[in-house]
C-alpha atoms as a PDB file:
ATOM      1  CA  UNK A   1    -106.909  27.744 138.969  1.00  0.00           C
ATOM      2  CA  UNK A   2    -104.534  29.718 140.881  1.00  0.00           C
ATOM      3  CA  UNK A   3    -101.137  28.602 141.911  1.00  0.00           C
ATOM      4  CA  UNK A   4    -100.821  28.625 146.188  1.00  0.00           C
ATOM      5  CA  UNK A   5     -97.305  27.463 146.315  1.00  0.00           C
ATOM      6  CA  UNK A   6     -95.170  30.286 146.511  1.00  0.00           C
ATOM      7  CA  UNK A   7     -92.699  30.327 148.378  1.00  0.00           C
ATOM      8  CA  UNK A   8     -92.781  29.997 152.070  1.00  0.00           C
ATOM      9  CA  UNK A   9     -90.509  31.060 154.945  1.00  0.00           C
ATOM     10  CA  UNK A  10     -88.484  28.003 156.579  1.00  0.00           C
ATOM     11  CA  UNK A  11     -87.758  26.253 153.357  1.00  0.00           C
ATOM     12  CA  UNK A  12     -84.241  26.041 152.674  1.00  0.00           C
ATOM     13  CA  UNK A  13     -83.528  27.875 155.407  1.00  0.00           C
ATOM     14  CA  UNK A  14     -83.175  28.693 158.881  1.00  0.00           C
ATOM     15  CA  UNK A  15     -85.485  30.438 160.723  1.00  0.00           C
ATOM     16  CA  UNK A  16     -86.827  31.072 164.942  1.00  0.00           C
ATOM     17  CA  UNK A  17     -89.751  28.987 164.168  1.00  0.00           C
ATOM     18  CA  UNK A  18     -88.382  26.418 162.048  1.00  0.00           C
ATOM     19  CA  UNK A  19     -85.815  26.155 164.722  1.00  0.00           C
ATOM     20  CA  UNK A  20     -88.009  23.828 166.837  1.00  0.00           C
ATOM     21  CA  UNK A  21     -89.077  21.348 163.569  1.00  0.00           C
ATOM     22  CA  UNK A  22     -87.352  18.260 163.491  1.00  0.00           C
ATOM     23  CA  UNK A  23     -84.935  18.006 160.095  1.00  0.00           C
ATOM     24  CA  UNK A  24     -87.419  15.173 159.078  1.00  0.00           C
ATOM     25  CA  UNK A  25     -90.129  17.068 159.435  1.00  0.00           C
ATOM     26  CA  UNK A  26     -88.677  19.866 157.313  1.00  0.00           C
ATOM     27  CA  UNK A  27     -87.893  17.100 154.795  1.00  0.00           C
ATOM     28  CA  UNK A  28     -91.430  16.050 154.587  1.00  0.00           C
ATOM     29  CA  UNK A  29     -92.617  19.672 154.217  1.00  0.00           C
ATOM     30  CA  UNK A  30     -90.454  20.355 151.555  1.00  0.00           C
ATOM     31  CA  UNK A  31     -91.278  17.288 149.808  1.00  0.00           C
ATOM     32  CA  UNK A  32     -94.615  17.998 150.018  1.00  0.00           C
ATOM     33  CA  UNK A  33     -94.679  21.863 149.098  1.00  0.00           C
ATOM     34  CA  UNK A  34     -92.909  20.428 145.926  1.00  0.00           C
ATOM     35  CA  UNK A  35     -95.275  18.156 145.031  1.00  0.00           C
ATOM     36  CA  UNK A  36     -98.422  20.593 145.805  1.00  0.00           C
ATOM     37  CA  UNK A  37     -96.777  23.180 143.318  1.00  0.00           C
ATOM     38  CA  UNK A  38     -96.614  20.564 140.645  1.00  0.00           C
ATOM     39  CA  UNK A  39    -100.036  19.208 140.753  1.00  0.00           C
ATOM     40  CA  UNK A  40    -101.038  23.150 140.511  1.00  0.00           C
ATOM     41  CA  UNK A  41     -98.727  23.565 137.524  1.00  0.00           C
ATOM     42  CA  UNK A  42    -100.342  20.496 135.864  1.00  0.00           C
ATOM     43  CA  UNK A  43    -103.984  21.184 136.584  1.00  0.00           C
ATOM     44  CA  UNK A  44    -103.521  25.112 135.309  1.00  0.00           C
ATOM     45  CA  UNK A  45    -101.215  24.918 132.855  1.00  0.00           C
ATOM     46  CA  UNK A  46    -100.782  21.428 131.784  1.00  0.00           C
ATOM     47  CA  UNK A  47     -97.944  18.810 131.828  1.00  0.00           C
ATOM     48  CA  UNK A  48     -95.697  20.273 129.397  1.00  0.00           C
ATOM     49  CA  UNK A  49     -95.165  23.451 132.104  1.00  0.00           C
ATOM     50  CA  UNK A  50     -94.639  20.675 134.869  1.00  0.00           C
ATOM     51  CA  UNK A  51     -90.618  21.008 134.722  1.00  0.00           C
ATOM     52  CA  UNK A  52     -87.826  20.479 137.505  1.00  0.00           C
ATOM     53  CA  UNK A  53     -86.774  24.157 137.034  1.00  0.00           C
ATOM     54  CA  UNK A  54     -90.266  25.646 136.874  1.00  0.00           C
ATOM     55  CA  UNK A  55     -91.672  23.644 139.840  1.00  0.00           C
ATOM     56  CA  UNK A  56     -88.402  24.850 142.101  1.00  0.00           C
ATOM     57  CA  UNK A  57     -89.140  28.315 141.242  1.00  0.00           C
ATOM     58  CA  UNK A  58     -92.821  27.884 142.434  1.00  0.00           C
ATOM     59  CA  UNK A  59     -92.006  26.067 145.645  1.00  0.00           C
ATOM     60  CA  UNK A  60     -89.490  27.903 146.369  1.00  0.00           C
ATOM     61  CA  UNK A  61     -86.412  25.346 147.277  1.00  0.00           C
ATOM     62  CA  UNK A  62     -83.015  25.035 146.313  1.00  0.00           C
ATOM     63  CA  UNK A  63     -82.487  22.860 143.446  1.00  0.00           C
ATOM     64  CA  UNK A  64     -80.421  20.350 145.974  1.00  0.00           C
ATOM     65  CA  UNK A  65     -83.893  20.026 147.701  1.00  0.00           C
ATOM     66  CA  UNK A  66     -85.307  19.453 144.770  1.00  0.00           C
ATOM     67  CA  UNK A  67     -83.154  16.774 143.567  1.00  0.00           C
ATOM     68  CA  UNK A  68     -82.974  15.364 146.561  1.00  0.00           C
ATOM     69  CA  UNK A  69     -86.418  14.613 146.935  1.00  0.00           C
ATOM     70  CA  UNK A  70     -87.219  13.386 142.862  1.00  0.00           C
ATOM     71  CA  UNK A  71     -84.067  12.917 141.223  1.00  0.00           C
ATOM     72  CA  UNK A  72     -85.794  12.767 137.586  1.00  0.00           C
ATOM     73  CA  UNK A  73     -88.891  15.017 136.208  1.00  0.00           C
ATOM     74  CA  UNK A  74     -90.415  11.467 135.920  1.00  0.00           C
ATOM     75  CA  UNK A  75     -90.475  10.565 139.639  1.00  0.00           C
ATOM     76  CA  UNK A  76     -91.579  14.255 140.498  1.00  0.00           C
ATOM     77  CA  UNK A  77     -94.928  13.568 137.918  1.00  0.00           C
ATOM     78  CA  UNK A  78     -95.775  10.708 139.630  1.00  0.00           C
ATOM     79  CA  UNK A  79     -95.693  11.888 142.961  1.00  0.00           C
ATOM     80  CA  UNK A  80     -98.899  14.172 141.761  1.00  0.00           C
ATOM     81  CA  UNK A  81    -100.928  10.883 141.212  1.00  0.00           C
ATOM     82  CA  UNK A  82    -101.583  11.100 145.239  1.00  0.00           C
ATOM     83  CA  UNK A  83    -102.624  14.917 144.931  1.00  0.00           C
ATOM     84  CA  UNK A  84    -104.805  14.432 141.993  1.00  0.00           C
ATOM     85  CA  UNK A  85    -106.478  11.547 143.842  1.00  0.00           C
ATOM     86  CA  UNK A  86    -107.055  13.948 147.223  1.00  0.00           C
ATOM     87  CA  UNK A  87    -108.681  16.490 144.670  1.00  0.00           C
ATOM     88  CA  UNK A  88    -110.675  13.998 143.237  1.00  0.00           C
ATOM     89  CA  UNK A  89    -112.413  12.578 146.031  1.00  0.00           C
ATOM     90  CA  UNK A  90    -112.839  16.274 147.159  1.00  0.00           C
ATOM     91  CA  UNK A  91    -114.606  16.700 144.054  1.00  0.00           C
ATOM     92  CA  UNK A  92    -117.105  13.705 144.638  1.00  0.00           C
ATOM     93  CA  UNK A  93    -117.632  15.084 147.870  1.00  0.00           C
ATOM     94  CA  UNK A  94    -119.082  17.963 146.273  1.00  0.00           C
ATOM     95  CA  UNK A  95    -120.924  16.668 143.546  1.00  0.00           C
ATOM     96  CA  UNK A  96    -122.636  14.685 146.215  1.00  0.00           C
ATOM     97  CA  UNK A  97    -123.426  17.556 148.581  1.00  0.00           C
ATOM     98  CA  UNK A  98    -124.673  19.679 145.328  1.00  0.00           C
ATOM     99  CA  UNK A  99    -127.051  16.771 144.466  1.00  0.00           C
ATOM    100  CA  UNK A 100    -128.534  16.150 147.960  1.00  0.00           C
ATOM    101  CA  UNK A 101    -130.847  19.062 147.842  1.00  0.00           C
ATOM    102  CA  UNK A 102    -132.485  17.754 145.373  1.00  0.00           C
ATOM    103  CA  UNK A 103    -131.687  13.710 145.372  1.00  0.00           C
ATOM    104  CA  UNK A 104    -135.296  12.840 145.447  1.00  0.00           C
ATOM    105  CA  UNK A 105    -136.309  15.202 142.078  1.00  0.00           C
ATOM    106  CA  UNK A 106    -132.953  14.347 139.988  1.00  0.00           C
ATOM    107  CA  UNK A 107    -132.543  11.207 141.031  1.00  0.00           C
ATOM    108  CA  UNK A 108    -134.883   9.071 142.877  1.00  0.00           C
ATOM    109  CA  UNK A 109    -132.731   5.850 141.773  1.00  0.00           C
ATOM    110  CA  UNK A 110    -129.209   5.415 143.830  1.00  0.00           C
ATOM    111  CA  UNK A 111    -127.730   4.185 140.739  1.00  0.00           C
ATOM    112  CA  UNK A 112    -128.704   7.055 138.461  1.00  0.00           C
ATOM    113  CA  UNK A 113    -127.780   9.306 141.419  1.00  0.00           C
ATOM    114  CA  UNK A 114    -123.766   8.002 141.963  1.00  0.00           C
ATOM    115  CA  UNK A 115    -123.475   8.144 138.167  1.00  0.00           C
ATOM    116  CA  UNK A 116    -124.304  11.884 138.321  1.00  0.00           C
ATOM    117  CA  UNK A 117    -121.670  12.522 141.154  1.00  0.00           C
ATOM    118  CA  UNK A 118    -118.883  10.631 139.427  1.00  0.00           C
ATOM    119  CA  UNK A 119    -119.511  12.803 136.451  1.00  0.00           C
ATOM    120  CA  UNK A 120    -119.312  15.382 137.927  1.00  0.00           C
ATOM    121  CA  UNK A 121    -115.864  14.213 139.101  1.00  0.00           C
ATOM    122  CA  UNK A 122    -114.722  13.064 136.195  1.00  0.00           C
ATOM    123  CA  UNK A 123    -115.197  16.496 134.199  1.00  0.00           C
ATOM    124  CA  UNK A 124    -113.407  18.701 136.890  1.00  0.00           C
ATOM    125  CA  UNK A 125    -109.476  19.560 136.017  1.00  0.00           C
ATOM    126  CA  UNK A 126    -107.612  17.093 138.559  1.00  0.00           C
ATOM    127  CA  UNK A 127    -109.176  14.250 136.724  1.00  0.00           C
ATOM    128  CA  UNK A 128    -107.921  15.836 133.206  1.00  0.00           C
ATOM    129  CA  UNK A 129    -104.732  15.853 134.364  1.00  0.00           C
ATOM    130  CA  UNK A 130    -104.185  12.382 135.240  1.00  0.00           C
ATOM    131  CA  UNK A 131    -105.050  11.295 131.813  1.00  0.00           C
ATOM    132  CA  UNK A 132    -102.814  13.840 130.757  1.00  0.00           C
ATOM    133  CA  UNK A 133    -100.013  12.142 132.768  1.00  0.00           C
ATOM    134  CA  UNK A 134    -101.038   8.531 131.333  1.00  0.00           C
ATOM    135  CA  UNK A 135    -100.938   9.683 127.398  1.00  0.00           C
ATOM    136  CA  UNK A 136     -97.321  11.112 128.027  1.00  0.00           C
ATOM    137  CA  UNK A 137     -96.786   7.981 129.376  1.00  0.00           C
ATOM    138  CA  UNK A 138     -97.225   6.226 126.128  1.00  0.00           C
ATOM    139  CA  UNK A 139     -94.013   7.271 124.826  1.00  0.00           C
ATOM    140  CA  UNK A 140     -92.075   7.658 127.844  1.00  0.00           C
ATOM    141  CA  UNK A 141     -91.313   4.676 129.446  1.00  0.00           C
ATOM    142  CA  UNK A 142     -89.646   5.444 132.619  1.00  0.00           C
ATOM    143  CA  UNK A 143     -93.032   7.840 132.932  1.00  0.00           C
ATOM    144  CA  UNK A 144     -94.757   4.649 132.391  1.00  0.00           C
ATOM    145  CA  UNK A 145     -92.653   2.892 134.611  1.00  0.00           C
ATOM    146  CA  UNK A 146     -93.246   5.353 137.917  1.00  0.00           C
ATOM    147  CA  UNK A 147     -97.013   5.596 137.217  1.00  0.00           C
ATOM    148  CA  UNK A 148     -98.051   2.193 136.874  1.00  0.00           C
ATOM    149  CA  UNK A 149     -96.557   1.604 140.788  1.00  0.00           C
ATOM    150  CA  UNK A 150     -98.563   4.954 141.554  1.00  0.00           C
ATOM    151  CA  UNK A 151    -101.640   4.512 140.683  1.00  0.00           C
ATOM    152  CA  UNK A 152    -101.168   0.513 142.659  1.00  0.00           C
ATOM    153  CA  UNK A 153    -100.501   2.645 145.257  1.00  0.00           C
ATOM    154  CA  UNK A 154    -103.628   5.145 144.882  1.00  0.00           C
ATOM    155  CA  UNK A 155    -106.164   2.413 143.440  1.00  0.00           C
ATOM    156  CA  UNK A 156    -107.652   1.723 147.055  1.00  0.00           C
ATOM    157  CA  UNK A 157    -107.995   5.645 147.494  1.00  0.00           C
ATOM    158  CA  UNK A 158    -109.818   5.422 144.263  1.00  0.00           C
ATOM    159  CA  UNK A 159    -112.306   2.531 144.731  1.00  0.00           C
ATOM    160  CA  UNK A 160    -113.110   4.230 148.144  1.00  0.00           C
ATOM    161  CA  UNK A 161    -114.496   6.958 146.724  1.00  0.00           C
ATOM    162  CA  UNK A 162    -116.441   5.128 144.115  1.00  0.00           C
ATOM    163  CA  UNK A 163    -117.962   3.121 146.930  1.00  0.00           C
ATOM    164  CA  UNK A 164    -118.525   6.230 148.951  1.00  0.00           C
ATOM    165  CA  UNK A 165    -120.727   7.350 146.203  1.00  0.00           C
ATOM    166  CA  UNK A 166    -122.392   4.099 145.416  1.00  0.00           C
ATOM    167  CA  UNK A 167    -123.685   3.874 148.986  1.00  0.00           C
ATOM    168  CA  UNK A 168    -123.598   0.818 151.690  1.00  0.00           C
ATOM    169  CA  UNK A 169    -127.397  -0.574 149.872  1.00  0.00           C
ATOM    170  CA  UNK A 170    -125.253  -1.184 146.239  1.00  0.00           C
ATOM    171  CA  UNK A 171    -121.906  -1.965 147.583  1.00  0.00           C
ATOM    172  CA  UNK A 172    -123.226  -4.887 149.396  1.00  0.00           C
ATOM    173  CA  UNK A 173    -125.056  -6.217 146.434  1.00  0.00           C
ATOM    174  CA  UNK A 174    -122.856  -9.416 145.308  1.00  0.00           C
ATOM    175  CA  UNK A 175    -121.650  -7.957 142.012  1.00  0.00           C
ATOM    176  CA  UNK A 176    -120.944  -4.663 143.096  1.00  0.00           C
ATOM    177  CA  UNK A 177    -116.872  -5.099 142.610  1.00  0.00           C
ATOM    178  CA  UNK A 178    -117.727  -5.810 138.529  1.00  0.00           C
ATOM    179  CA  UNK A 179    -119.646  -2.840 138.950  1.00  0.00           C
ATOM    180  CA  UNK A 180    -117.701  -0.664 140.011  1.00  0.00           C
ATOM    181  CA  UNK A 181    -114.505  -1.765 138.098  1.00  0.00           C
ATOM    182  CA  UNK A 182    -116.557  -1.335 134.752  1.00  0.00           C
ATOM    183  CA  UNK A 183    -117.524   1.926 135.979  1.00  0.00           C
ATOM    184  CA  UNK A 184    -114.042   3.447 136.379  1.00  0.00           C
ATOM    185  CA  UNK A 185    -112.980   2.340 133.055  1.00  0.00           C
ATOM    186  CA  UNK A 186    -116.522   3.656 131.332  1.00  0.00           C
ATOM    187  CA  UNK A 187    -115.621   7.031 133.250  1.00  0.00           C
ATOM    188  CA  UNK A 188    -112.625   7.432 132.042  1.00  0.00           C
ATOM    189  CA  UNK A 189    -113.367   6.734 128.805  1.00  0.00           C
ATOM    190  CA  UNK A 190    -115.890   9.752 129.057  1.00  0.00           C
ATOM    191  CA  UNK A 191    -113.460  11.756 130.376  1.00  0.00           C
ATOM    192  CA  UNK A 192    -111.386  11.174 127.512  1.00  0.00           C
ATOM    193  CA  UNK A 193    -114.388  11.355 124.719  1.00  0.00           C
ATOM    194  CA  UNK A 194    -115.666  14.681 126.960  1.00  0.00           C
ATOM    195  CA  UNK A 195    -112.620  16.911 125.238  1.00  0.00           C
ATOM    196  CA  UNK A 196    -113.985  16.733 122.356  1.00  0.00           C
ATOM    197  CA  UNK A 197    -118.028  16.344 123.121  1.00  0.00           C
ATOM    198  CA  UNK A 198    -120.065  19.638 121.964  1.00  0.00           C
ATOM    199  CA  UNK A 199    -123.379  18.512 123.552  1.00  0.00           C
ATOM    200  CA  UNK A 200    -124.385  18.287 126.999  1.00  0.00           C
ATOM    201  CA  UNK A 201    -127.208  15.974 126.367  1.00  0.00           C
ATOM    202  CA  UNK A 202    -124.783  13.466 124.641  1.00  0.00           C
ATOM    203  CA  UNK A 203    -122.824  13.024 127.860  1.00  0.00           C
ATOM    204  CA  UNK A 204    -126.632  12.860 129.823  1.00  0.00           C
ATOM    205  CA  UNK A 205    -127.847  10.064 127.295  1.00  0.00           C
ATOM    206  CA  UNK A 206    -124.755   7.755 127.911  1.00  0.00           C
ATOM    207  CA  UNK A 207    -124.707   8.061 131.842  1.00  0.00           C
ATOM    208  CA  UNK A 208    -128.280   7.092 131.633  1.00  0.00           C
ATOM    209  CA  UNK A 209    -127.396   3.914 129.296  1.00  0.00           C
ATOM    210  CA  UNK A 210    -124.348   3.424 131.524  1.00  0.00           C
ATOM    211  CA  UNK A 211    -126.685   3.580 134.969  1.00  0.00           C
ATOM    212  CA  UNK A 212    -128.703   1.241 132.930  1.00  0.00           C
ATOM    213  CA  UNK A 213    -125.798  -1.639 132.202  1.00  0.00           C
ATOM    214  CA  UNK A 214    -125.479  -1.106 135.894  1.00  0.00           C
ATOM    215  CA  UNK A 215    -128.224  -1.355 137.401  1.00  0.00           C
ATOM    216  CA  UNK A 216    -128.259  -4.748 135.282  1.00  0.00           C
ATOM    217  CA  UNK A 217    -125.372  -5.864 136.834  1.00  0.00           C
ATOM    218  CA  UNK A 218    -126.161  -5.289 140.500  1.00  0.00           C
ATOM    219  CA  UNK A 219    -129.650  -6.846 140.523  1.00  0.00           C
ATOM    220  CA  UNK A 220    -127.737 -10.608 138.791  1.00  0.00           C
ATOM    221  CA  UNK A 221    -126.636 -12.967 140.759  1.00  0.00           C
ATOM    222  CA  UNK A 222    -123.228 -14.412 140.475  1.00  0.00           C
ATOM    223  CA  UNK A 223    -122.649 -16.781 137.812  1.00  0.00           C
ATOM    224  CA  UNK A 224    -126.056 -15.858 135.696  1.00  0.00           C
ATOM    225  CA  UNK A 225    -123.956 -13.458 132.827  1.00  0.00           C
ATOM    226  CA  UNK A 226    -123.246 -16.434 130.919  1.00  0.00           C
ATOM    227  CA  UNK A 227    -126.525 -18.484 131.997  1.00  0.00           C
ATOM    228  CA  UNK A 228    -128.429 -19.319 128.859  1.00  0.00           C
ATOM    229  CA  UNK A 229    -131.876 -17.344 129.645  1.00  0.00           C
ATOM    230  CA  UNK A 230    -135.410 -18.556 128.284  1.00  0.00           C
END
Protein backbone atom coordinates (compact mmCIF):
# COMPACT_ATOMS: atom_id res chain seq x y z
CA UNK A 1 0.00 0.00 0.00
CA UNK A 2 0.94 3.47 -0.55
CA UNK A 3 1.05 6.11 2.07
CA UNK A 4 -1.66 9.28 1.07
CA UNK A 5 -0.92 11.36 4.04
CA UNK A 6 1.58 13.73 3.19
CA UNK A 7 1.42 16.67 4.15
CA UNK A 8 -1.28 19.07 3.33
CA UNK A 9 -1.58 22.87 3.14
CA UNK A 10 -3.64 24.45 6.20
CA UNK A 11 -2.22 22.21 8.83
CA UNK A 12 -0.37 24.01 11.31
CA UNK A 13 -0.78 26.90 9.63
CA UNK A 14 -2.46 29.77 8.29
CA UNK A 15 -3.64 30.01 5.07
CA UNK A 16 -6.67 32.21 2.62
CA UNK A 17 -8.68 29.14 2.60
CA UNK A 18 -8.21 27.84 5.93
CA UNK A 19 -9.05 31.31 6.96
CA UNK A 20 -12.82 30.64 6.77
CA UNK A 21 -12.59 26.96 8.86
CA UNK A 22 -13.65 27.16 12.23
CA UNK A 23 -10.48 26.35 14.82
CA UNK A 24 -12.59 23.18 15.70
CA UNK A 25 -12.86 22.18 12.54
CA UNK A 26 -9.12 22.48 11.93
CA UNK A 27 -8.77 20.47 15.15
CA UNK A 28 -10.79 17.67 13.84
CA UNK A 29 -8.88 17.68 10.52
CA UNK A 30 -5.74 17.47 12.06
CA UNK A 31 -6.78 14.83 14.32
CA UNK A 32 -7.94 12.97 11.70
CA UNK A 33 -5.02 13.41 9.04
CA UNK A 34 -3.00 11.98 12.06
CA UNK A 35 -4.79 9.14 12.55
CA UNK A 36 -5.21 8.28 8.61
CA UNK A 37 -1.27 8.41 8.37
CA UNK A 38 -0.99 5.92 11.15
CA UNK A 39 -3.36 3.33 10.05
CA UNK A 40 -1.26 3.63 6.57
CA UNK A 41 2.00 3.23 8.49
CA UNK A 42 0.56 0.12 10.25
CA UNK A 43 -1.09 -1.60 7.32
CA UNK A 44 2.33 -1.04 5.03
CA UNK A 45 4.86 -1.26 7.25
CA UNK A 46 3.66 -2.72 10.41
CA UNK A 47 3.28 -1.56 14.07
CA UNK A 48 6.76 -1.32 15.02
CA UNK A 49 7.10 1.82 12.24
CA UNK A 50 3.80 3.27 13.86
CA UNK A 51 5.85 5.93 16.11
CA UNK A 52 4.87 9.56 17.44
CA UNK A 53 7.86 10.99 15.47
CA UNK A 54 7.36 8.99 12.28
CA UNK A 55 3.55 9.53 12.10
CA UNK A 56 4.18 13.61 12.57
CA UNK A 57 6.53 13.53 9.78
CA UNK A 58 3.88 11.78 7.53
CA UNK A 59 0.98 14.01 8.50
CA UNK A 60 2.70 16.71 8.47
CA UNK A 61 1.88 18.64 11.99
CA UNK A 62 3.81 20.14 14.56
CA UNK A 63 4.65 17.89 17.29
CA UNK A 64 2.34 20.28 19.72
CA UNK A 65 -0.52 19.07 17.37
CA UNK A 66 0.48 15.94 17.74
CA UNK A 67 0.61 15.77 21.37
CA UNK A 68 -2.17 17.55 21.71
CA UNK A 69 -4.37 15.30 20.06
CA UNK A 70 -2.73 11.61 21.61
CA UNK A 71 -0.55 12.43 24.33
CA UNK A 72 1.05 8.73 24.39
CA UNK A 73 1.99 6.38 21.21
CA UNK A 74 -0.62 4.14 22.99
CA UNK A 75 -3.68 6.41 22.61
CA UNK A 76 -2.51 7.33 18.95
CA UNK A 77 -2.65 3.13 18.13
CA UNK A 78 -5.89 2.93 19.27
CA UNK A 79 -7.37 5.62 17.53
CA UNK A 80 -6.58 3.32 14.21
CA UNK A 81 -9.08 0.65 15.57
CA UNK A 82 -11.93 3.06 13.90
CA UNK A 83 -9.87 3.25 10.51
CA UNK A 84 -9.14 -0.36 10.35
CA UNK A 85 -12.84 -1.03 10.97
CA UNK A 86 -13.91 1.62 7.90
CA UNK A 87 -11.37 -0.49 5.72
CA UNK A 88 -12.78 -3.52 6.75
CA UNK A 89 -16.26 -3.16 5.98
CA UNK A 90 -14.97 -1.59 2.66
CA UNK A 91 -13.40 -4.79 2.12
CA UNK A 92 -16.69 -6.91 2.66
CA UNK A 93 -18.25 -4.63 0.43
CA UNK A 94 -16.07 -5.86 -2.16
CA UNK A 95 -15.82 -9.34 -1.57
CA UNK A 96 -19.55 -9.21 -1.87
CA UNK A 97 -19.74 -7.27 -5.14
CA UNK A 98 -16.83 -9.73 -6.58
CA UNK A 99 -19.03 -12.74 -5.63
CA UNK A 100 -22.39 -11.49 -7.03
CA UNK A 101 -21.56 -12.27 -10.58
CA UNK A 102 -21.41 -15.44 -9.92
CA UNK A 103 -23.50 -16.07 -6.43
CA UNK A 104 -25.64 -18.67 -8.00
CA UNK A 105 -22.40 -20.98 -9.45
CA UNK A 106 -20.06 -20.45 -6.20
CA UNK A 107 -22.47 -20.36 -3.90
CA UNK A 108 -26.01 -21.26 -4.24
CA UNK A 109 -26.28 -21.52 -0.23
CA UNK A 110 -26.39 -17.89 1.67
CA UNK A 111 -24.43 -19.40 4.34
CA UNK A 112 -21.59 -20.79 2.24
CA UNK A 113 -21.81 -17.48 0.31
CA UNK A 114 -21.22 -14.82 3.58
CA UNK A 115 -18.47 -17.20 4.69
CA UNK A 116 -16.68 -16.57 1.37
CA UNK A 117 -17.05 -12.68 1.72
CA UNK A 118 -15.82 -12.57 5.30
CA UNK A 119 -12.79 -14.41 4.12
CA UNK A 120 -12.14 -12.52 1.92
CA UNK A 121 -12.13 -9.76 4.57
CA UNK A 122 -10.39 -11.34 6.91
CA UNK A 123 -7.19 -12.04 4.62
CA UNK A 124 -6.88 -8.36 3.33
CA UNK A 125 -4.07 -6.10 5.33
CA UNK A 126 -6.45 -3.82 7.60
CA UNK A 127 -7.62 -6.95 9.27
CA UNK A 128 -3.76 -8.09 9.82
CA UNK A 129 -3.15 -5.17 11.43
CA UNK A 130 -5.59 -5.20 14.11
CA UNK A 131 -4.33 -8.45 15.33
CA UNK A 132 -1.11 -6.96 15.09
CA UNK A 133 -2.27 -4.21 17.51
CA UNK A 134 -3.93 -6.92 19.96
CA UNK A 135 -0.56 -9.24 20.25
CA UNK A 136 1.45 -5.99 21.22
CA UNK A 137 -1.11 -5.61 23.50
CA UNK A 138 -0.18 -8.65 25.43
CA UNK A 139 2.71 -7.11 26.97
CA UNK A 140 1.77 -3.63 27.04
CA UNK A 141 -0.78 -2.88 29.28
CA UNK A 142 -1.71 0.63 28.85
CA UNK A 143 -1.95 -0.70 24.92
CA UNK A 144 -4.26 -3.14 26.39
CA UNK A 145 -5.89 -0.72 28.37
CA UNK A 146 -6.88 1.88 25.27
CA UNK A 147 -7.89 -1.04 22.98
CA UNK A 148 -10.17 -2.95 24.97
CA UNK A 149 -12.49 0.58 25.25
CA UNK A 150 -11.86 0.74 21.32
CA UNK A 151 -12.88 -2.03 20.01
CA UNK A 152 -16.41 -1.51 22.73
CA UNK A 153 -16.57 1.35 20.84
CA UNK A 154 -16.17 -0.27 17.18
CA UNK A 155 -17.95 -3.73 18.06
CA UNK A 156 -21.43 -2.42 16.67
CA UNK A 157 -19.51 -1.22 13.42
CA UNK A 158 -18.27 -4.72 13.37
CA UNK A 159 -21.41 -6.88 13.87
CA UNK A 160 -23.01 -4.57 11.18
CA UNK A 161 -21.02 -5.68 8.70
CA UNK A 162 -21.22 -9.30 9.59
CA UNK A 163 -24.97 -8.95 9.38
CA UNK A 164 -24.70 -7.03 6.17
CA UNK A 165 -23.14 -10.06 4.75
CA UNK A 166 -25.29 -12.65 6.37
CA UNK A 167 -28.38 -11.11 4.77
CA UNK A 168 -31.99 -10.07 6.35
CA UNK A 169 -33.27 -14.25 5.57
CA UNK A 170 -30.27 -15.51 8.33
CA UNK A 171 -30.19 -12.58 10.58
CA UNK A 172 -33.74 -13.05 11.45
CA UNK A 173 -33.35 -16.70 12.14
CA UNK A 174 -33.57 -16.94 16.16
CA UNK A 175 -29.96 -17.99 16.72
CA UNK A 176 -28.40 -15.82 14.40
CA UNK A 177 -26.57 -13.58 17.34
CA UNK A 178 -24.64 -17.17 18.47
CA UNK A 179 -23.96 -17.30 14.98
CA UNK A 180 -22.51 -14.64 14.26
CA UNK A 181 -20.51 -14.16 17.55
CA UNK A 182 -18.90 -17.71 16.90
CA UNK A 183 -18.18 -16.56 13.55
CA UNK A 184 -16.02 -13.54 14.43
CA UNK A 185 -14.00 -15.44 16.81
CA UNK A 186 -13.59 -18.60 14.15
CA UNK A 187 -12.44 -15.71 11.66
CA UNK A 188 -10.09 -14.44 13.52
CA UNK A 189 -8.67 -17.37 14.48
CA UNK A 190 -8.11 -18.00 10.63
CA UNK A 191 -6.73 -14.89 10.26
CA UNK A 192 -4.27 -15.66 12.74
CA UNK A 193 -3.59 -19.53 11.54
CA UNK A 194 -3.64 -17.87 7.68
CA UNK A 195 0.18 -16.39 8.35
CA UNK A 196 1.41 -19.34 8.44
CA UNK A 197 -1.09 -21.61 6.06
CA UNK A 198 0.79 -22.81 2.68
CA UNK A 199 -2.39 -24.23 1.06
CA UNK A 200 -5.27 -22.59 -0.33
CA UNK A 201 -7.47 -25.57 -0.16
CA UNK A 202 -6.77 -25.87 3.66
CA UNK A 203 -8.35 -22.48 4.30
CA UNK A 204 -11.41 -23.70 1.56
CA UNK A 205 -11.93 -27.06 3.59
CA UNK A 206 -12.40 -25.24 7.02
CA UNK A 207 -14.82 -22.41 5.75
CA UNK A 208 -16.82 -25.21 4.35
CA UNK A 209 -16.79 -27.15 7.89
CA UNK A 210 -17.25 -23.73 9.50
CA UNK A 211 -20.47 -22.86 7.01
CA UNK A 212 -21.40 -26.28 8.08
CA UNK A 213 -21.39 -25.69 12.19
CA UNK A 214 -23.40 -22.77 10.98
CA UNK A 215 -25.75 -23.63 9.07
CA UNK A 216 -26.39 -26.09 12.16
CA UNK A 217 -26.85 -23.43 14.32
CA UNK A 218 -29.30 -21.26 12.40
CA UNK A 219 -31.77 -24.01 11.43
CA UNK A 220 -32.05 -25.02 15.87
CA UNK A 221 -34.31 -23.61 17.75
CA UNK A 222 -33.51 -21.96 20.98
CA UNK A 223 -32.91 -24.10 23.83
CA UNK A 224 -32.41 -27.55 21.65
CA UNK A 225 -28.14 -27.45 21.93
CA UNK A 226 -28.34 -29.15 25.10
CA UNK A 227 -31.73 -31.18 24.33
CA UNK A 228 -30.95 -34.85 24.65
CA UNK A 229 -31.78 -36.02 20.87
CA UNK A 230 -33.14 -39.65 19.99
Amino acid sequence: MVATCGPRRGLGETSTEASTVTRVQQREATRQRIVDCAVEVLISRGLAAVTTAGVQREAGVSRGALLHHFPTRQEMLGATIAGLMTRNEAAAGEATAALAPYGAARAADPVTRAMQVLQATVVRPAFGAELELWAAARTDPALREVLRREERLARADLYRTVANVFGPELTARPRYRVAASLTVQFLRGLAISEVLRAEQNATDRLIEEWAAVVRSVLSDEPGTTNRRRP
